[in-house]
C-alpha atoms as a PDB file:
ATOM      1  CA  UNK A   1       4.185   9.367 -12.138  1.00  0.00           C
ATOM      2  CA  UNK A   2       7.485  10.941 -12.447  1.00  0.00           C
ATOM      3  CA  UNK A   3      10.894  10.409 -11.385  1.00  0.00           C
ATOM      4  CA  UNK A   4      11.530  10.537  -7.478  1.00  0.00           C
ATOM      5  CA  UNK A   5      14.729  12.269  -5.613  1.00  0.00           C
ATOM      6  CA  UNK A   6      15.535  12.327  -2.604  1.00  0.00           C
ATOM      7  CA  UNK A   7      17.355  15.179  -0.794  1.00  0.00           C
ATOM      8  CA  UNK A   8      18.629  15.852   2.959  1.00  0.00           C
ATOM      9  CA  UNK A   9      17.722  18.803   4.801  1.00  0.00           C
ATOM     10  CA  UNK A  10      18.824  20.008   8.027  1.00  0.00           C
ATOM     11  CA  UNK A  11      16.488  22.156   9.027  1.00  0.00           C
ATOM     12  CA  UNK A  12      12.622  21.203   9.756  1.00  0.00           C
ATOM     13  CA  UNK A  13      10.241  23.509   8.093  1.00  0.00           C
ATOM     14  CA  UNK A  14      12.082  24.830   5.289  1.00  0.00           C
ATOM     15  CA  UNK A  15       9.454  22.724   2.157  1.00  0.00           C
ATOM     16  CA  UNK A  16       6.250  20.811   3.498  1.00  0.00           C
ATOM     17  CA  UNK A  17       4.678  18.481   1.171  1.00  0.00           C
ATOM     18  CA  UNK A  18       2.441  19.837  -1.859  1.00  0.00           C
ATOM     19  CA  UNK A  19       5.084  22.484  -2.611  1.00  0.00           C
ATOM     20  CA  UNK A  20       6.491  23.031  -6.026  1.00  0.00           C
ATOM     21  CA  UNK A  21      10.308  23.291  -5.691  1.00  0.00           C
ATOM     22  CA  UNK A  22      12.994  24.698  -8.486  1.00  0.00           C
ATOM     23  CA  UNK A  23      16.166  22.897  -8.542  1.00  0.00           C
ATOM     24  CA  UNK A  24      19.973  23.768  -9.604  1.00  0.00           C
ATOM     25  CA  UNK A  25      21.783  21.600 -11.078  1.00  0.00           C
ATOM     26  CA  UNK A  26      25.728  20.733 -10.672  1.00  0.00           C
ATOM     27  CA  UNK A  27      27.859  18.160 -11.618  1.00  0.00           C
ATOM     28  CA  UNK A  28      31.442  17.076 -11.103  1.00  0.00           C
ATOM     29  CA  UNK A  29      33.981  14.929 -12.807  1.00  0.00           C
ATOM     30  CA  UNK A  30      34.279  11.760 -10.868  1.00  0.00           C
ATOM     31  CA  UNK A  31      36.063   8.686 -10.965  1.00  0.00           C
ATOM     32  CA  UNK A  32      32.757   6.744 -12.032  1.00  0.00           C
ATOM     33  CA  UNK A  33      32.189   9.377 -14.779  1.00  0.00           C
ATOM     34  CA  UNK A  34      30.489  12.957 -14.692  1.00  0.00           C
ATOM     35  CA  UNK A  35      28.017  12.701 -12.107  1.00  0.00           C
ATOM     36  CA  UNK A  36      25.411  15.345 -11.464  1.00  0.00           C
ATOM     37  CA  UNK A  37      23.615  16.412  -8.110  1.00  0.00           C
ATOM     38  CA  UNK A  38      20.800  18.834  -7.377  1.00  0.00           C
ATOM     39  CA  UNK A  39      19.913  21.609  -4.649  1.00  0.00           C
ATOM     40  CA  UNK A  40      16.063  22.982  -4.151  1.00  0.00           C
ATOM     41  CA  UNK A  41      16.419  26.589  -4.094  1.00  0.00           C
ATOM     42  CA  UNK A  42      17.335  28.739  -2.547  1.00  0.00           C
ATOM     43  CA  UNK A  43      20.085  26.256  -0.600  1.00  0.00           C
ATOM     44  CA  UNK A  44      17.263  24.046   1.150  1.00  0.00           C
ATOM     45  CA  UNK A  45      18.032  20.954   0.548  1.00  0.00           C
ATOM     46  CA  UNK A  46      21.015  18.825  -1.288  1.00  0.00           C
ATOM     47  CA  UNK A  47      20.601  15.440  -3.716  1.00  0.00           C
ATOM     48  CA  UNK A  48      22.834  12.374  -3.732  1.00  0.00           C
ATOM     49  CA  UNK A  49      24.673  12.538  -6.604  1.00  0.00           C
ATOM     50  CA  UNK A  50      22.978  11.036  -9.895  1.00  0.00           C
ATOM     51  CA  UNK A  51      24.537   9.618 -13.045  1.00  0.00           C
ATOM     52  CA  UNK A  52      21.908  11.031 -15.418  1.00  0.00           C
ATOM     53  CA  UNK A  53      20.772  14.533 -15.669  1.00  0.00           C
ATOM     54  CA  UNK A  54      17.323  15.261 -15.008  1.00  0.00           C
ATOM     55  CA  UNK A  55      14.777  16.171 -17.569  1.00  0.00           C
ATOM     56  CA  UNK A  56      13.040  19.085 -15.555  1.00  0.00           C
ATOM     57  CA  UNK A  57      14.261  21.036 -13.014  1.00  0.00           C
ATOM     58  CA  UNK A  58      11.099  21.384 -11.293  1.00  0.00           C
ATOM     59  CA  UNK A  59       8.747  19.525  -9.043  1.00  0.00           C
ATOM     60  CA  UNK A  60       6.695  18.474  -5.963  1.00  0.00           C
ATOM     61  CA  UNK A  61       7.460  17.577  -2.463  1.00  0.00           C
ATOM     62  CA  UNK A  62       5.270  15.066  -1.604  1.00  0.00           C
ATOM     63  CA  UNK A  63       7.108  13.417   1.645  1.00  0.00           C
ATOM     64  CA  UNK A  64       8.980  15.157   4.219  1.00  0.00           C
ATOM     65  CA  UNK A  65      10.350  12.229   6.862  1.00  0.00           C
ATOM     66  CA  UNK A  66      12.209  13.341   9.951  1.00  0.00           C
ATOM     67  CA  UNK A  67      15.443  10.843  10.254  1.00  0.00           C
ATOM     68  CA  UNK A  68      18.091  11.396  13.441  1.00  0.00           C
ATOM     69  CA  UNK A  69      19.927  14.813  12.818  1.00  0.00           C
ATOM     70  CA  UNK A  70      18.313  15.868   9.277  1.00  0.00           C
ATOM     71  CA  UNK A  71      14.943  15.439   7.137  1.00  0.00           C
ATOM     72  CA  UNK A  72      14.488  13.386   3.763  1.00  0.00           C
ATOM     73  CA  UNK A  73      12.355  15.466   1.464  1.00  0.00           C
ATOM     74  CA  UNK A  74      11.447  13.472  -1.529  1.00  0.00           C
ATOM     75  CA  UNK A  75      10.568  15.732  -4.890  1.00  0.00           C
ATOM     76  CA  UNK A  76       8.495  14.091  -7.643  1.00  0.00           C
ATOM     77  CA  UNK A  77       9.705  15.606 -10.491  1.00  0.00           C
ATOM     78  CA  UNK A  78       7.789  17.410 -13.456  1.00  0.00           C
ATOM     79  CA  UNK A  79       7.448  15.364 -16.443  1.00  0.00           C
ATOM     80  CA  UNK A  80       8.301  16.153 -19.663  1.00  0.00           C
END
């Protein structure tokens, strides 16, 4: 099983679960050190921010939960 990440989305519909995502990558200097964060294309959906890089930029949805006023998608990413 590989690595999980959790993003927000605002708007319902956009990824369901089963599909395979590509991912950006950013990062920013911080305080606490670089820290990178991740979007699934094409703007869908934005990470937390992370303090390691990810291996793969790539993966599956495989859990969509509606929250209050946005949508947890959480991508199982590709392993190595």
């Amino acid at each position: 099983m590989g690595q999980i990440v959790e993003f927000t989305m605002e708007r319902e519909g956009l990824v369901k679960e089963g599909d395979r995502v590509e991912l950006k990558e950013d990062c920013a200097s911080t305080m606490s050190g670089q820290m990178y964060y991740y979007t699934i294309k094409d703007a869908i959906a934005m990470s937390s921010n992370l303090k390691r890089p990810l291996k793969k930029l790539s993966g599956t949805v495989i859990k969509v939960e509606p929250q209050i006023s946005i949508y947890m998608v959480s991508v199982e990413i590709d392993e190595e």
